[in-house]
Structures are given as C-alpha cells and as structure tokens.
PDB file of N, CA and C in Angstrom:
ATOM      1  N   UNK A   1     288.848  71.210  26.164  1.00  0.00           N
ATOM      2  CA  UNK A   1     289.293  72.375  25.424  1.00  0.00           C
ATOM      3  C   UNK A   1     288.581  73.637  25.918  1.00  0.00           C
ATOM      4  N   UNK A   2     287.445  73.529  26.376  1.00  0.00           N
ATOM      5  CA  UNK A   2     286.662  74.827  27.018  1.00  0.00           C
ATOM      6  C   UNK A   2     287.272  75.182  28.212  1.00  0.00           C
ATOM      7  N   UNK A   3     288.052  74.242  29.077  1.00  0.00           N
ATOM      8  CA  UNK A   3     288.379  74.734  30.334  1.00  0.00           C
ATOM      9  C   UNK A   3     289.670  75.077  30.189  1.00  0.00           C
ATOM     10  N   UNK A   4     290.548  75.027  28.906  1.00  0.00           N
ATOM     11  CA  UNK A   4     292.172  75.795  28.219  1.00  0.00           C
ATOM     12  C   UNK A   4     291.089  77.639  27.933  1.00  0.00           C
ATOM     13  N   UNK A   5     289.928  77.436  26.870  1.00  0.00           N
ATOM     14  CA  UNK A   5     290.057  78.919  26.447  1.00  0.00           C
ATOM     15  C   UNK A   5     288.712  79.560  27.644  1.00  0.00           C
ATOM     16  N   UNK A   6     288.756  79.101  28.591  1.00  0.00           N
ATOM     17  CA  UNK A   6     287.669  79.903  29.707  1.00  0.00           C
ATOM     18  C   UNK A   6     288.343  79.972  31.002  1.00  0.00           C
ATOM     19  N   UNK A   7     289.633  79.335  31.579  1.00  0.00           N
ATOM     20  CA  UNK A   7     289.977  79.041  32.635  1.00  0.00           C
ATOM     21  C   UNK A   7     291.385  79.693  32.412  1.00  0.00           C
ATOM     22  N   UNK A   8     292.324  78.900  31.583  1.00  0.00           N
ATOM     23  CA  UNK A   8     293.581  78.738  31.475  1.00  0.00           C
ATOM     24  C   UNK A   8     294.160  80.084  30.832  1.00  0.00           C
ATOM     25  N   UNK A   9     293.642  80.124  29.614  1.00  0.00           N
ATOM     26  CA  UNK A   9     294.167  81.093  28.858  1.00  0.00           C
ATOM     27  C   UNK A   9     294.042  82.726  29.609  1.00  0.00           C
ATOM     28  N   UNK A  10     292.580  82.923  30.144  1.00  0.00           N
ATOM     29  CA  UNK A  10     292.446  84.354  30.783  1.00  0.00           C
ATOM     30  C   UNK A  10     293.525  84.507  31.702  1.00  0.00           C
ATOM     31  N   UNK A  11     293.657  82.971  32.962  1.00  0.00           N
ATOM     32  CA  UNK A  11     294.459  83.441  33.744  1.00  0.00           C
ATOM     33  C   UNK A  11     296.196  83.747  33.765  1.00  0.00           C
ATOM     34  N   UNK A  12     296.550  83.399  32.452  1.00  0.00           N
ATOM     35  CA  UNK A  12     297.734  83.040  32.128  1.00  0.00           C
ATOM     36  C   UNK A  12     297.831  84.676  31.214  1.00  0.00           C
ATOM     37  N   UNK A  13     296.540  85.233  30.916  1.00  0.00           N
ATOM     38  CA  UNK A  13     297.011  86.650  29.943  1.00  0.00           C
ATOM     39  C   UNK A  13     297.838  87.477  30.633  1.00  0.00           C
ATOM     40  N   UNK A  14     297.992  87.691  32.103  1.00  0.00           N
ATOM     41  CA  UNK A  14     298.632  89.090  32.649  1.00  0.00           C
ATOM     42  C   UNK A  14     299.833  88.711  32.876  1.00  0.00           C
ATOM     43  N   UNK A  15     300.649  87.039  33.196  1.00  0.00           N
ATOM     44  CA  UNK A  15     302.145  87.138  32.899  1.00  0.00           C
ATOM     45  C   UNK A  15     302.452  86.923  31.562  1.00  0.00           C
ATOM     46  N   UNK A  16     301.650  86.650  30.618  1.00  0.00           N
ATOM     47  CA  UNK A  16     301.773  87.083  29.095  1.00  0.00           C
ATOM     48  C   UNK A  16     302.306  87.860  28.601  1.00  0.00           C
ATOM     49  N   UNK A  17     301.314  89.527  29.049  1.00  0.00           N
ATOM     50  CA  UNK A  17     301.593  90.373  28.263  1.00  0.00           C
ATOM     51  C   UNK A  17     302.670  91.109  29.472  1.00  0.00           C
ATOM     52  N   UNK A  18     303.224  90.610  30.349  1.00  0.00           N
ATOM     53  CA  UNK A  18     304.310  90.962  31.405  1.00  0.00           C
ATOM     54  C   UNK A  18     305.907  90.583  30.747  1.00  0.00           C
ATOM     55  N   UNK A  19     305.241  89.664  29.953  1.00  0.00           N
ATOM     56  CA  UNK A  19     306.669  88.724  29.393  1.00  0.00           C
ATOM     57  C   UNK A  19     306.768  89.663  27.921  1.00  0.00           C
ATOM     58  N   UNK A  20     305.631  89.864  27.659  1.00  0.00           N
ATOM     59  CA  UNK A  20     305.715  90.979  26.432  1.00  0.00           C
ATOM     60  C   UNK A  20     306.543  92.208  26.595  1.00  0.00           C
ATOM     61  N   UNK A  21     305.947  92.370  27.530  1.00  0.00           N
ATOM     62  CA  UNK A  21     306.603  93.774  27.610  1.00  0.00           C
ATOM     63  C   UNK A  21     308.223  93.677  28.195  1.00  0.00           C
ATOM     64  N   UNK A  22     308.783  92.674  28.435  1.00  0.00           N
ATOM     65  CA  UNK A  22     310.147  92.823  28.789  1.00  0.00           C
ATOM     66  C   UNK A  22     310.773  92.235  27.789  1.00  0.00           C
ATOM     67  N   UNK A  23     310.100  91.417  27.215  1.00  0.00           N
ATOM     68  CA  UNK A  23     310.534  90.904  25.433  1.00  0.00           C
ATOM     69  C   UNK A  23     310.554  92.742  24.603  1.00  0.00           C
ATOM     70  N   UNK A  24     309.775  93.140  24.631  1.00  0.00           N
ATOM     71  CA  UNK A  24     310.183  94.382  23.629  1.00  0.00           C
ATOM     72  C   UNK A  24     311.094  95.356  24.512  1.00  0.00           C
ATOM     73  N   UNK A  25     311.696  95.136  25.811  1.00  0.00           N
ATOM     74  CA  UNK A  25     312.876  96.003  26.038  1.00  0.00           C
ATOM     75  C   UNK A  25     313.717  94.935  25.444  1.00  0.00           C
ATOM     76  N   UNK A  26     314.236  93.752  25.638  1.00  0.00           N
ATOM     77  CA  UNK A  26     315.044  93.507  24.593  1.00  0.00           C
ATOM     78  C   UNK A  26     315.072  93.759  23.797  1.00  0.00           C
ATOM     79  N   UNK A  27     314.222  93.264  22.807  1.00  0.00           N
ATOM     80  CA  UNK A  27     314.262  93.767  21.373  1.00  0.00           C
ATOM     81  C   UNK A  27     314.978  94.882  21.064  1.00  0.00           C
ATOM     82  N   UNK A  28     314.237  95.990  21.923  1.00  0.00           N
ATOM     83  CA  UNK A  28     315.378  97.325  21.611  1.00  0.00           C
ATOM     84  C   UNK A  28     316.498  97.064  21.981  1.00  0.00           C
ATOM     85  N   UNK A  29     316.754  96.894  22.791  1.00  0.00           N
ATOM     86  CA  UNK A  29     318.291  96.444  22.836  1.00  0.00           C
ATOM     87  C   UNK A  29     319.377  95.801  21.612  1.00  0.00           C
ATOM     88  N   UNK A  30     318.458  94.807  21.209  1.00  0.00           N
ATOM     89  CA  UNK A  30     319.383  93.793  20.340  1.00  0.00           C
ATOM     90  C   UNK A  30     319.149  94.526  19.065  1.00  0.00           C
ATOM     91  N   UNK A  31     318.478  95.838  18.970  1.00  0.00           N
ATOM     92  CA  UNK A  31     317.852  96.220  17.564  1.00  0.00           C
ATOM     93  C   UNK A  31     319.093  97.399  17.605  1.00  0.00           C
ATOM     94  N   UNK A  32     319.247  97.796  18.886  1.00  0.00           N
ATOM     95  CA  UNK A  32     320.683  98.796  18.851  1.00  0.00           C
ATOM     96  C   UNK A  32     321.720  97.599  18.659  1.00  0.00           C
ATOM     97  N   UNK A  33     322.479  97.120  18.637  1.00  0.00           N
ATOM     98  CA  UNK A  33     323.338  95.816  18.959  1.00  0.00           C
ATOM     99  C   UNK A  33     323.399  95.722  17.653  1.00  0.00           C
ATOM    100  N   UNK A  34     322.421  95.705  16.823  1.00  0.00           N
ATOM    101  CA  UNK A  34     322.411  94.904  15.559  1.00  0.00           C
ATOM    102  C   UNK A  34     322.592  95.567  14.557  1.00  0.00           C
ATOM    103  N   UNK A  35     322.439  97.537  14.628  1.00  0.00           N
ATOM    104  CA  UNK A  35     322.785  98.232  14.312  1.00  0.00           C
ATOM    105  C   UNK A  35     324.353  98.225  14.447  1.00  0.00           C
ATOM    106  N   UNK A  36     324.173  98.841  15.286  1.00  0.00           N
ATOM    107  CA  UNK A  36     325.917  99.317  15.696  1.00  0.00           C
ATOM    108  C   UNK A  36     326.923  98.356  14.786  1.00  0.00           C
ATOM    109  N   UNK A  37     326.364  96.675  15.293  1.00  0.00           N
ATOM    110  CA  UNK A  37     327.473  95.795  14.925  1.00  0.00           C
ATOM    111  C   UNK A  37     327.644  95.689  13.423  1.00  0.00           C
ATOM    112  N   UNK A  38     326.108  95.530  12.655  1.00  0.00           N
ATOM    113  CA  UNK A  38     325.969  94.714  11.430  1.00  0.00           C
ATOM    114  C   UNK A  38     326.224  96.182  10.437  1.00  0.00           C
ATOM    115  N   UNK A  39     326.488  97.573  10.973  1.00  0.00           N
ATOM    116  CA  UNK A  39     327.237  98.253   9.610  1.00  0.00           C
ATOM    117  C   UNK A  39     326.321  98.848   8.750  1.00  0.00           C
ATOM    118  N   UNK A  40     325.280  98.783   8.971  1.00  0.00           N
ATOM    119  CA  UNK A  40     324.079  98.904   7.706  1.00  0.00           C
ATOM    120  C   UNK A  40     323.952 100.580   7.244  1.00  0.00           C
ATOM    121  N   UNK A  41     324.993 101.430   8.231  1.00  0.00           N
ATOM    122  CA  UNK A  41     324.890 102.855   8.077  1.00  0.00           C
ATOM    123  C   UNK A  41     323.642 103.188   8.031  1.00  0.00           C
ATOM    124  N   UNK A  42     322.497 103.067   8.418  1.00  0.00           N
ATOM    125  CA  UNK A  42     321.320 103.282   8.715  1.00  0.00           C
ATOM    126  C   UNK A  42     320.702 103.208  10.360  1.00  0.00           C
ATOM    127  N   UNK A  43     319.954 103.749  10.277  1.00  0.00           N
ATOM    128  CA  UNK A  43     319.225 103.450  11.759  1.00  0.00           C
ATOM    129  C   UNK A  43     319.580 104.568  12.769  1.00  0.00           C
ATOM    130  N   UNK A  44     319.331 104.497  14.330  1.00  0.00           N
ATOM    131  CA  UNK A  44     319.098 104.972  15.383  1.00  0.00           C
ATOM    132  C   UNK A  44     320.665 104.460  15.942  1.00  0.00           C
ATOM    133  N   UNK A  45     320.660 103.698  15.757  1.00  0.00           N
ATOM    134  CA  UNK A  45     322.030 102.848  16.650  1.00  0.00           C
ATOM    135  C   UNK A  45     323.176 102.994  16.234  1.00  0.00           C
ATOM    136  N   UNK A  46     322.618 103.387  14.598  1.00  0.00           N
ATOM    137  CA  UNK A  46     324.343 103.570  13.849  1.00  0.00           C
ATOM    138  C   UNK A  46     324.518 105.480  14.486  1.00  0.00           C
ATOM    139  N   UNK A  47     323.367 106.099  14.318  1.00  0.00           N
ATOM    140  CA  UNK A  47     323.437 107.311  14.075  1.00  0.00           C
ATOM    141  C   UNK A  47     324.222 107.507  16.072  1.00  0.00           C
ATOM    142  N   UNK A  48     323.719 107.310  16.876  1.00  0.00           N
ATOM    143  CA  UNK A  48     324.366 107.533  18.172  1.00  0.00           C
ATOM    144  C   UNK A  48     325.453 107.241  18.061  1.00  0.00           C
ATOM    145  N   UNK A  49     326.074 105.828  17.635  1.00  0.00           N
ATOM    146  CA  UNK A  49     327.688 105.665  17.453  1.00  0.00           C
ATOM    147  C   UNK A  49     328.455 106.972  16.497  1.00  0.00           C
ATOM    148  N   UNK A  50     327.759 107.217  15.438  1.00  0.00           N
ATOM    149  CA  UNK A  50     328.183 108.262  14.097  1.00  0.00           C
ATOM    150  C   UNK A  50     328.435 109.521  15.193  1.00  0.00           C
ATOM    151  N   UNK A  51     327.447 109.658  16.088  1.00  0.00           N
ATOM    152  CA  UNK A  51     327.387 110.897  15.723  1.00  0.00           C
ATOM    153  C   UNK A  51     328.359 111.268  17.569  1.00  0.00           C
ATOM    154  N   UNK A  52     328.417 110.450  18.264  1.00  0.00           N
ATOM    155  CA  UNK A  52     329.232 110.367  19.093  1.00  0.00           C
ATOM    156  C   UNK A  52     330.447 110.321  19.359  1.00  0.00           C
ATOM    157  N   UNK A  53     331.428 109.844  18.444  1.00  0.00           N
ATOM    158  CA  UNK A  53     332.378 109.631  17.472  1.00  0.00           C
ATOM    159  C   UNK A  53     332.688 111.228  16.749  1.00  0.00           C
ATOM    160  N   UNK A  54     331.698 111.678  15.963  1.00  0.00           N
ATOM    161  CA  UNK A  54     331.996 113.113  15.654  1.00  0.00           C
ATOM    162  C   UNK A  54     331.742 114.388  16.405  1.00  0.00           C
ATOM    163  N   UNK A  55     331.040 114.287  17.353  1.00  0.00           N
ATOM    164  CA  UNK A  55     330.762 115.265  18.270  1.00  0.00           C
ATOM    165  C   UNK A  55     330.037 115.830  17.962  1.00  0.00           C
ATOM    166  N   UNK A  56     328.514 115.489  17.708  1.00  0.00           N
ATOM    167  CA  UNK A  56     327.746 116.321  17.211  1.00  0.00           C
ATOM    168  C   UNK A  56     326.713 116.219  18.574  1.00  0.00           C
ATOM    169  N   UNK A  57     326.726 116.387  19.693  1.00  0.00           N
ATOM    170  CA  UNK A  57     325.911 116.113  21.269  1.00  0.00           C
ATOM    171  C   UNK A  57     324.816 116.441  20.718  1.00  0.00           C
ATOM    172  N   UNK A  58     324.337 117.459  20.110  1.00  0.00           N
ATOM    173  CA  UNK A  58     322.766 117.843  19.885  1.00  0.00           C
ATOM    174  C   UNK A  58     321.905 116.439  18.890  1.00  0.00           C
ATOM    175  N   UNK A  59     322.320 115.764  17.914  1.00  0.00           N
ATOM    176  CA  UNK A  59     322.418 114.867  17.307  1.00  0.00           C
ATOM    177  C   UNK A  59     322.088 113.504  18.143  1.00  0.00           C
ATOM    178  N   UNK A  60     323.009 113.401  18.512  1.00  0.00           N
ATOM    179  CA  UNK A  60     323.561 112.330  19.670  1.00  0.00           C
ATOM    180  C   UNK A  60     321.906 112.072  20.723  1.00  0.00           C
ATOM    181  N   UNK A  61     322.114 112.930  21.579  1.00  0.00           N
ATOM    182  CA  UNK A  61     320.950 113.367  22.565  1.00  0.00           C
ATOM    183  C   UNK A  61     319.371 113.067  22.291  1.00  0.00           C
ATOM    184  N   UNK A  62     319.586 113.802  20.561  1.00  0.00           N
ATOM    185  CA  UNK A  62     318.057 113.674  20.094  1.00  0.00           C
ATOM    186  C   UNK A  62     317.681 112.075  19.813  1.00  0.00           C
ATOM    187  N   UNK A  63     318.704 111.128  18.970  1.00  0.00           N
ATOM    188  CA  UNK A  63     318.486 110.044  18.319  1.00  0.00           C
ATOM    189  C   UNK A  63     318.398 109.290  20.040  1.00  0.00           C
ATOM    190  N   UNK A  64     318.918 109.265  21.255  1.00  0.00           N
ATOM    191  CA  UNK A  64     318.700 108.634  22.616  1.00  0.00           C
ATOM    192  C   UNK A  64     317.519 108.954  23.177  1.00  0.00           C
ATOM    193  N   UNK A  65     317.439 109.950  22.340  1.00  0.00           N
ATOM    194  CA  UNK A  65     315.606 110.262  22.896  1.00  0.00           C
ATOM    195  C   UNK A  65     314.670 109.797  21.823  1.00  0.00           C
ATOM    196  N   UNK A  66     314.681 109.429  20.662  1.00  0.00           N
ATOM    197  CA  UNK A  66     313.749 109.065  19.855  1.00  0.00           C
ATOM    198  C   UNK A  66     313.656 107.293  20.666  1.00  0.00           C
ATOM    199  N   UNK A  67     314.811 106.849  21.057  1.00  0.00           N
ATOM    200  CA  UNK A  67     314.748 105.512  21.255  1.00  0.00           C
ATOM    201  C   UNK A  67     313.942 105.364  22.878  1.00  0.00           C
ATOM    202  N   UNK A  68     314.337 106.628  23.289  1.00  0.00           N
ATOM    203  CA  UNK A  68     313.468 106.177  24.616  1.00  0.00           C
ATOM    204  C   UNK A  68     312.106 106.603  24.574  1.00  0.00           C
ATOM    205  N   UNK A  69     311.833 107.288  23.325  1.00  0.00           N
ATOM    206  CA  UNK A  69     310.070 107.744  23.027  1.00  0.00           C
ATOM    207  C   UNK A  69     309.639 106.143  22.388  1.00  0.00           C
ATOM    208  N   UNK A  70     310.313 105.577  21.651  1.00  0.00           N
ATOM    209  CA  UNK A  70     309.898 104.722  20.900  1.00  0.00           C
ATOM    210  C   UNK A  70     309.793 103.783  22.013  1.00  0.00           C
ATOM    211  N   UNK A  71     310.691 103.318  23.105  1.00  0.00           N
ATOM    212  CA  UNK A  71     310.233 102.524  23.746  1.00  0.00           C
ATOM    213  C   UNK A  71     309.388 102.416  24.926  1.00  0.00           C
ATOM    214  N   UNK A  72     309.233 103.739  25.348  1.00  0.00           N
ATOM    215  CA  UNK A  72     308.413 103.900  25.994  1.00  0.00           C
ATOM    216  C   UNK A  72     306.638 103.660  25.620  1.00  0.00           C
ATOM    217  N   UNK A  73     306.820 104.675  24.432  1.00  0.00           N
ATOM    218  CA  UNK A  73     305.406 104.286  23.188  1.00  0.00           C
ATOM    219  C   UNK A  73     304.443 102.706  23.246  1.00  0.00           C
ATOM    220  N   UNK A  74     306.072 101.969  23.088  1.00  0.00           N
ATOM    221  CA  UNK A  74     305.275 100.532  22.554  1.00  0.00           C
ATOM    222  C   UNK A  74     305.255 100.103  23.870  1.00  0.00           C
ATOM    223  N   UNK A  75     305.654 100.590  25.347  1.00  0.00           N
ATOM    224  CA  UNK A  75     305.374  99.980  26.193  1.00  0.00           C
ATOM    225  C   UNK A  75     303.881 100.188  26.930  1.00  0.00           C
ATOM    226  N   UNK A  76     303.555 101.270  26.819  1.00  0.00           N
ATOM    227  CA  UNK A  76     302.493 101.584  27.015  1.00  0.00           C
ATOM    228  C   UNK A  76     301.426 101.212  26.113  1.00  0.00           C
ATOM    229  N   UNK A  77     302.085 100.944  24.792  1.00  0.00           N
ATOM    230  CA  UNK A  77     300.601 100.244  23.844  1.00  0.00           C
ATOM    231  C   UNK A  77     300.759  98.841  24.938  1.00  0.00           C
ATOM    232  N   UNK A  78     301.825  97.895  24.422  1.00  0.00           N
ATOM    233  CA  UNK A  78     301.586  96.875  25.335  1.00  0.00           C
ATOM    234  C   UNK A  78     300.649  96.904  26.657  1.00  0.00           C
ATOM    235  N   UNK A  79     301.151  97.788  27.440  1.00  0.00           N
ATOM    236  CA  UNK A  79     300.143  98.103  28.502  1.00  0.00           C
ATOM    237  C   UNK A  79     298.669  98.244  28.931  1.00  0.00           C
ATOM    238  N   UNK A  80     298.584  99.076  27.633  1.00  0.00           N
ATOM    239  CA  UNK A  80     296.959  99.492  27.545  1.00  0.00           C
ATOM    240  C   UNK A  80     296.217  98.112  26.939  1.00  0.00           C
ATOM    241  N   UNK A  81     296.840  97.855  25.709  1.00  0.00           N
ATOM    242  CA  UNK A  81     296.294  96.138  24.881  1.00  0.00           C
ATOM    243  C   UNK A  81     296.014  95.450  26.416  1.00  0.00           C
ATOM    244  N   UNK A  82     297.019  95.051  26.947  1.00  0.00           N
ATOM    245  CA  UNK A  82     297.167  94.018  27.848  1.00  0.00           C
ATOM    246  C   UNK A  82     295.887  94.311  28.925  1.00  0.00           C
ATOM    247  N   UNK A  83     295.662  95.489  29.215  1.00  0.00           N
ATOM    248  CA  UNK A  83     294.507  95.495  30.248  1.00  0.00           C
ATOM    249  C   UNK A  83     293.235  95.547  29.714  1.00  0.00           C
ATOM    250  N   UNK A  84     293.121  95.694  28.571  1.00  0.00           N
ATOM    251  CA  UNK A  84     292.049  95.642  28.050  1.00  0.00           C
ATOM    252  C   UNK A  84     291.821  94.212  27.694  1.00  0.00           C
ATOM    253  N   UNK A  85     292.783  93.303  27.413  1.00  0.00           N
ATOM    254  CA  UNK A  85     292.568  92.114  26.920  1.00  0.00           C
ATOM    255  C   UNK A  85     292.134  91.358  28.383  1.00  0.00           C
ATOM    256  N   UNK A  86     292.696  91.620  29.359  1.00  0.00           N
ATOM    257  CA  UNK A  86     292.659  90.503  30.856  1.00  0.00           C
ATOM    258  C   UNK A  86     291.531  90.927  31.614  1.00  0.00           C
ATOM    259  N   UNK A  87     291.119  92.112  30.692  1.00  0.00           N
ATOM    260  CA  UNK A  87     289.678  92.423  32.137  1.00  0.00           C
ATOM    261  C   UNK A  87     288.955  92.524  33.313  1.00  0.00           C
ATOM    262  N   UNK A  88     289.906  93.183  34.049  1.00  0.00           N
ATOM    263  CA  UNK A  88     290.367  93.055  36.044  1.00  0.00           C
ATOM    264  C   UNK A  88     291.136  92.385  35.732  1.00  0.00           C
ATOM    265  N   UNK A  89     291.777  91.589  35.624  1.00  0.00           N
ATOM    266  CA  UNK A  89     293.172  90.909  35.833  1.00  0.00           C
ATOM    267  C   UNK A  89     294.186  92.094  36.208  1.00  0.00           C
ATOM    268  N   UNK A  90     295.127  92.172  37.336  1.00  0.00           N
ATOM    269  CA  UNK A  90     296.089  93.218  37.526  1.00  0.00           C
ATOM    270  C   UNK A  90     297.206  92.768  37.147  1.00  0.00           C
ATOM    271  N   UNK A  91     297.414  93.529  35.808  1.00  0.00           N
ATOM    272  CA  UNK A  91     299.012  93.349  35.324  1.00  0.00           C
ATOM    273  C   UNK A  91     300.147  93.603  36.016  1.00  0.00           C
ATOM    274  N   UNK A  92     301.243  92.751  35.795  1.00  0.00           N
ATOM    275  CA  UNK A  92     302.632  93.146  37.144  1.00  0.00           C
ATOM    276  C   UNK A  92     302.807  94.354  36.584  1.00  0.00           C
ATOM    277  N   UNK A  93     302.994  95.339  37.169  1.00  0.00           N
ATOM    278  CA  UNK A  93     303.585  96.772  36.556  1.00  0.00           C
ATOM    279  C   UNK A  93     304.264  97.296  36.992  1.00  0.00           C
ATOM    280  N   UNK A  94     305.664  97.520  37.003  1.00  0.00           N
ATOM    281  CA  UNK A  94     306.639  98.153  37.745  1.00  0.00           C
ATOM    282  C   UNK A  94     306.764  99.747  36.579  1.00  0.00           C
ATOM    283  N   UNK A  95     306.803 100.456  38.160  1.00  0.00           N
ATOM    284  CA  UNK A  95     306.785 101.990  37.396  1.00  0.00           C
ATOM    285  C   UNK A  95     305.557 102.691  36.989  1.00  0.00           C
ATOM    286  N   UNK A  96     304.313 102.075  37.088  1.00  0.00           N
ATOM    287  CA  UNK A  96     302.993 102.827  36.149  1.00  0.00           C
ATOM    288  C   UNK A  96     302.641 104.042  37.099  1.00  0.00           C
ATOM    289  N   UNK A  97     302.356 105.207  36.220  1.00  0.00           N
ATOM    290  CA  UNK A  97     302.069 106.287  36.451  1.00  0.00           C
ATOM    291  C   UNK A  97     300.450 106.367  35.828  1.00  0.00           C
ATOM    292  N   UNK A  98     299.810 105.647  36.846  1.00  0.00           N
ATOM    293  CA  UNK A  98     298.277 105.995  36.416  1.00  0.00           C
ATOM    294  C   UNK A  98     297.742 107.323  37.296  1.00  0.00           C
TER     295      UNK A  98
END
C-alpha cells in the first residue's frame, strides 16, 4: 500500500488532472445541452437560444461570453490545483500562456 500512495498515485496525478480538465469542457457542454433541451427557462443555455431567436445580439454575445469566462475560470483553477498538487510533474497542457 506504500508503494500505491508514494509511487503510483504521484505518478498517475498529471494525466488525472489532464482528464479533469477535459471532463469539465464537457460538462459545459452537456450543461448547455441540458439547458436548451430540458426547458427549465433558466440558465445561460436557455438565455442564448431566448435571446437568439429574438434578436437581442448584445444579450446573446454577453451570455457566450459569461460561458467562455466561466470555462476558462475553472480551467485554470484546474490548472493551477493540478500543479500544485504533482510538484514538478509537467502537466499535458495544450494552449498555456505562462
């Protein structure tokens, strides 16, 4: 069991939090999806369909940008957690602007 949490587990953290972070671009995805579909007249996902549909572009524009602040946000928490947790370990990172 010492050679799972001293060996195994460290080296296994950086496609971890790699798999994390492409798990929460889904998420957004299926969180628009689930909007749009399931009707709830609430949310980010309903409001882009609403407001696309009525022509309100300024509306529209802003709620596509809250979703790409929001996902950008939690990608970079992911990011930062993740390197702090693996400690030199080099996370796969496509795109980082360090």
């Amino acid at each position: 069991m010492a050679i799972v949490a001293r060996v195994i587990v460290p080296a296994a953290m950086p496609r971890l939090f790699t798999g994390l972070r492409i798990a929460l671009a889904g998420s957004f995805i299926m969180l628009y999806v689930g909007e749009v579909l399931g009707g709830s007249g609430e949310g980010l996902g309903f409001r882009i369909v609403l407001t696309s549909q009525t022509g309100e572009y300024d509306l529209l524009y802003a709620a596509i940008a809250c979703f790409a602040v929001l996902g950008v946000v939690g990608d970079r928490l992911l990011l930062m957690v993740g390197r702090r947790l693996t400690r030199g370990h080099e996370l796969e990172v496509l795109g980082d602007a360090r």
